[in-house]
C-alpha atoms as a PDB file:
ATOM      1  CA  UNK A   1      55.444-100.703 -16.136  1.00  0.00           C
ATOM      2  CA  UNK A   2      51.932-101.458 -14.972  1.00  0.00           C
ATOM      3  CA  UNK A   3      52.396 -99.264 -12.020  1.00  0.00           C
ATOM      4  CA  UNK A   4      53.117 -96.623 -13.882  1.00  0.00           C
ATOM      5  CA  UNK A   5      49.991 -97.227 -16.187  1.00  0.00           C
ATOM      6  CA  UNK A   6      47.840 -97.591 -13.067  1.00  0.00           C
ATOM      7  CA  UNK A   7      49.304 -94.515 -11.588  1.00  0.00           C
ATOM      8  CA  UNK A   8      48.560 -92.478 -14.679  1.00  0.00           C
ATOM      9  CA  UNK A   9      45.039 -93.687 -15.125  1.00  0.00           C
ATOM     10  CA  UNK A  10      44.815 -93.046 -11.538  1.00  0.00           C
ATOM     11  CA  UNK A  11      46.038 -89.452 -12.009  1.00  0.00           C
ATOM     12  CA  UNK A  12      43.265 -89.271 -15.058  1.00  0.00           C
ATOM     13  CA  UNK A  13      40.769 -90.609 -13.348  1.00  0.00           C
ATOM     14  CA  UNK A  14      41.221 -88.047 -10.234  1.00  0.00           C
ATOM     15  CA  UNK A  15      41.077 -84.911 -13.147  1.00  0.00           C
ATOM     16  CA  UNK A  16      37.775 -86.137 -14.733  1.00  0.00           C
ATOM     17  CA  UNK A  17      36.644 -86.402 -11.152  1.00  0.00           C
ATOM     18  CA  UNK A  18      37.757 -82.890 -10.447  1.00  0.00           C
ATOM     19  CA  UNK A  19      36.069 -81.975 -14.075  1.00  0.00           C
ATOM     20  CA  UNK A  20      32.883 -83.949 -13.067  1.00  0.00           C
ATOM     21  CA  UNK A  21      32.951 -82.115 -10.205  1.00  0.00           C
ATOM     22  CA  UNK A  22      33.062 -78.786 -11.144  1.00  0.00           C
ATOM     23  CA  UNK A  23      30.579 -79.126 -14.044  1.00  0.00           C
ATOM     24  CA  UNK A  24      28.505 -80.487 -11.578  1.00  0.00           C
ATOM     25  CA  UNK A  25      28.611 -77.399  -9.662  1.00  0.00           C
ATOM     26  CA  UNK A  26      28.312 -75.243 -12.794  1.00  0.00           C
ATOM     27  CA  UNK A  27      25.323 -77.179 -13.629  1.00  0.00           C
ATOM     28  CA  UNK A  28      23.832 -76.317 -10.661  1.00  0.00           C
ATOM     29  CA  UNK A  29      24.343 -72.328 -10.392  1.00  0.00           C
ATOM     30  CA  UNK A  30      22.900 -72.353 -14.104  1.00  0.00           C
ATOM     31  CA  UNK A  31      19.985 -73.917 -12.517  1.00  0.00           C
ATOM     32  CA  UNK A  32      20.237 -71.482 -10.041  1.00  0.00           C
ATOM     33  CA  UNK A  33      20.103 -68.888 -12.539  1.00  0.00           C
ATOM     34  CA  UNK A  34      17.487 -70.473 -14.843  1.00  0.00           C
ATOM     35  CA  UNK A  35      15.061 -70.658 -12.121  1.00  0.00           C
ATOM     36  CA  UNK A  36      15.682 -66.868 -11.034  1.00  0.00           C
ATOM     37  CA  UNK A  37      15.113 -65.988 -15.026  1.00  0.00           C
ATOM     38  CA  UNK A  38      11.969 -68.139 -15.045  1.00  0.00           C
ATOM     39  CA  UNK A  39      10.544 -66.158 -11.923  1.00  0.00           C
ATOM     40  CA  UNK A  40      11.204 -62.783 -13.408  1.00  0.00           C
ATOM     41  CA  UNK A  41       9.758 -63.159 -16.349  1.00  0.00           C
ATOM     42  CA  UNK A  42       6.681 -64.722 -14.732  1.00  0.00           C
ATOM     43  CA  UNK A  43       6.634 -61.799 -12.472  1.00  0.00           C
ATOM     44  CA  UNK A  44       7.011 -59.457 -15.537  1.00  0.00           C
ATOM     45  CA  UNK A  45       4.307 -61.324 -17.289  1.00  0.00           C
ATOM     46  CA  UNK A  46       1.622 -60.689 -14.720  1.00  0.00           C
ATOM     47  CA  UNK A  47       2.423 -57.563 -13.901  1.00  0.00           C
ATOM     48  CA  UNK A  48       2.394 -56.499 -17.849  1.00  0.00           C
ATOM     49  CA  UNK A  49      -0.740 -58.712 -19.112  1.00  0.00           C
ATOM     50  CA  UNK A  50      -2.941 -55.901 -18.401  1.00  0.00           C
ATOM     51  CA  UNK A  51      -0.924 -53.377 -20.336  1.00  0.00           C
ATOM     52  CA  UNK A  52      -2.142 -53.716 -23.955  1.00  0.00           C
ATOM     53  CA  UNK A  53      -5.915 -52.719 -22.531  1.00  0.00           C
ATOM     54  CA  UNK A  54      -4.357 -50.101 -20.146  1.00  0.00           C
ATOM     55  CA  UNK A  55      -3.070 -48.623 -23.269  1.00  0.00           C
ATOM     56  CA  UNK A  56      -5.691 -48.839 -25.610  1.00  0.00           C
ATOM     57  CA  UNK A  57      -8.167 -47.277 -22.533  1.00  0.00           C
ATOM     58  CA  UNK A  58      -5.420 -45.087 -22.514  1.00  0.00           C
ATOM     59  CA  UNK A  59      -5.544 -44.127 -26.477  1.00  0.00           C
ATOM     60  CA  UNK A  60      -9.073 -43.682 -26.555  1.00  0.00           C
ATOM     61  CA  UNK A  61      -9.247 -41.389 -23.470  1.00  0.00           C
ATOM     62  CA  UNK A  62      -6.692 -39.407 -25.058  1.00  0.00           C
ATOM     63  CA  UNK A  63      -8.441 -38.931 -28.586  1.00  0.00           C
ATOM     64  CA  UNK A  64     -11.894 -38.016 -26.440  1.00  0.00           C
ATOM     65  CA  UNK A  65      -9.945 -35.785 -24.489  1.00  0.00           C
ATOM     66  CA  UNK A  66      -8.559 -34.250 -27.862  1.00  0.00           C
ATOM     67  CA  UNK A  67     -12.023 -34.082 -29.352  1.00  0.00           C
ATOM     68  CA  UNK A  68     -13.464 -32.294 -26.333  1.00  0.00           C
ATOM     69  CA  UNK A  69     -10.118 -30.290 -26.419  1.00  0.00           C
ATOM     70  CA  UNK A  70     -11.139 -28.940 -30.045  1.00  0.00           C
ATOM     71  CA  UNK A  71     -15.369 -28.804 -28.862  1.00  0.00           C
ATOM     72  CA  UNK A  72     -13.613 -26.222 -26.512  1.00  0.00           C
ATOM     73  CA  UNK A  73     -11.554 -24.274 -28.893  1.00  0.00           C
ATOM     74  CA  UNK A  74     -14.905 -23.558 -31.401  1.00  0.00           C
ATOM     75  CA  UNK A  75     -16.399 -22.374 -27.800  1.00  0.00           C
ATOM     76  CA  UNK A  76     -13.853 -20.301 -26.797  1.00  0.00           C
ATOM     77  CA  UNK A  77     -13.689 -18.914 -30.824  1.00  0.00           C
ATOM     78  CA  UNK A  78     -17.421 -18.545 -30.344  1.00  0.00           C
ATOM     79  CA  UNK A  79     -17.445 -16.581 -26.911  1.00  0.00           C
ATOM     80  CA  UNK A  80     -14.203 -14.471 -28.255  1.00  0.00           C
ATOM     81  CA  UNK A  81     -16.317 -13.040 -31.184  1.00  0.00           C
ATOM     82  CA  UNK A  82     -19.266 -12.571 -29.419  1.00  0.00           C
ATOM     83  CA  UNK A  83     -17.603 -10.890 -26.542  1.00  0.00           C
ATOM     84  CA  UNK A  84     -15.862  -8.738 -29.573  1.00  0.00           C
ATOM     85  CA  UNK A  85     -19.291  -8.150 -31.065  1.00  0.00           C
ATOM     86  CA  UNK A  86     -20.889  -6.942 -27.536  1.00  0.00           C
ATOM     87  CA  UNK A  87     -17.806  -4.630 -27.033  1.00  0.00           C
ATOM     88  CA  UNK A  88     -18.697  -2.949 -31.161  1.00  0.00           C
ATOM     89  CA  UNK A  89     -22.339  -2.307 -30.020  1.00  0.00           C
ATOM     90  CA  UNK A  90     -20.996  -0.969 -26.560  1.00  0.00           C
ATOM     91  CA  UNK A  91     -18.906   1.506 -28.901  1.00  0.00           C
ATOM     92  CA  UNK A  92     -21.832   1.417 -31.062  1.00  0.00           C
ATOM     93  CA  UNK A  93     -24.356   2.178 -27.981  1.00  0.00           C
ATOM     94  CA  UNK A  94     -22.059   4.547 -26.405  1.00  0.00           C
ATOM     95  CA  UNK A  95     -21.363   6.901 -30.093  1.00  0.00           C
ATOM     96  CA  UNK A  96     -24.924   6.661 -30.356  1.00  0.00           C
ATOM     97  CA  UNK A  97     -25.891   7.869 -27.177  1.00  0.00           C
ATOM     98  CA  UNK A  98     -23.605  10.210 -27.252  1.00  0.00           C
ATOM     99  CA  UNK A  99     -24.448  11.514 -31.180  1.00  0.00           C
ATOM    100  CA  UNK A 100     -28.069  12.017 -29.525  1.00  0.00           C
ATOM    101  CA  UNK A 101     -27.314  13.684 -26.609  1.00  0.00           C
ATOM    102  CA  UNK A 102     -25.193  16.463 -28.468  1.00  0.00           C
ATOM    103  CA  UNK A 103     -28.145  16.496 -31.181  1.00  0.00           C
ATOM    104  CA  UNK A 104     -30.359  17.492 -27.989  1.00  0.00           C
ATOM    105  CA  UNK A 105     -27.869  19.858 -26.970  1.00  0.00           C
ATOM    106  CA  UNK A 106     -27.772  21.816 -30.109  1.00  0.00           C
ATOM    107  CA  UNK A 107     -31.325  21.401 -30.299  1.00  0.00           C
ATOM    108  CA  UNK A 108     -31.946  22.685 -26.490  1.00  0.00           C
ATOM    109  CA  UNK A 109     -29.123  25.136 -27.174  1.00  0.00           C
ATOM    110  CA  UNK A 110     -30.370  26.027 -30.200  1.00  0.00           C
ATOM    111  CA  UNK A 111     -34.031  27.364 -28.748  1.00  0.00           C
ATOM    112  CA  UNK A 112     -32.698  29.174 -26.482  1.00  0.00           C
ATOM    113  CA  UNK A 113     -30.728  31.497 -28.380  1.00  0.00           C
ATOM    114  CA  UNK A 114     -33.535  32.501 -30.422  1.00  0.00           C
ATOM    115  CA  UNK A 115     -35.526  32.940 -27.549  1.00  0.00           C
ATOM    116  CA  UNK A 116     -32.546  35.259 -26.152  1.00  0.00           C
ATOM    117  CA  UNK A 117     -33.098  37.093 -29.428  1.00  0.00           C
ATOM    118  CA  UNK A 118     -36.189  37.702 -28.891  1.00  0.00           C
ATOM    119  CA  UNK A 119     -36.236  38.877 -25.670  1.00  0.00           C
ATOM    120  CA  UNK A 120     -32.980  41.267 -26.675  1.00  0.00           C
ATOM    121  CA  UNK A 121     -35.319  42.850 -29.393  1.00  0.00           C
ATOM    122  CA  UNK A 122     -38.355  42.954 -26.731  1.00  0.00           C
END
């Protein structure tokens, strides 16, 4: 009877050793893999601690750029309607010009018919 009592706590002890032994193991790749996580995220924190001012810089060059962007569009209005305005008075100018170069043409026209008139009846 006590060898069978020795042989079974022999047989227990030999499984916790086995158990030991694998949580031992475990133990260590979680390590492993605790170390890895602790790396990455240092790595992530450096290479992300400037991003908050990166975006704000980012932000406010984007609402300048937007302001500018809408300095431009009253411009572009601006030269539209005065490049409208210059092509009225070119209308303008060129109905003008043209009103007083057929007045001149009656009026030139006009002279000489009544000196052709004249010279008929002469």
């Amino acid at each position: 009877m006590v060898t069978s009592v020795i042989a079974i706590n022999l047989l227990i002890a030999l499984l916790c050793l086995c158990a030991a032994r694998k949580v031992w193991r475990l133990s260590k790749i979680w390590a492993t893999a605790a170390n890895a996580l602790v790396i990455a995220e240092q790595n992530t924190h450096r290479v992300l601690s400037g991003a908050p001012e990166a975006i704000a810089r980012g932000q406010t060059g984007t609402q300048e750029l937007r302001q500018q962007y809408r300095q431009l569009e009253l411009q572009v209005q601006k030269a539209q309607q005065l490049l409208a305005l210059t092509g009225l008075s070119q209308v303008a100018w060129q109905w003008y010009t043209r009103r007083q170069i057929g007045r001149s043409a009656n009026i030139q026209s006009a002279q000489p018919r009544s000196h052709r008139k004249s010279r008929k009846s002469r």
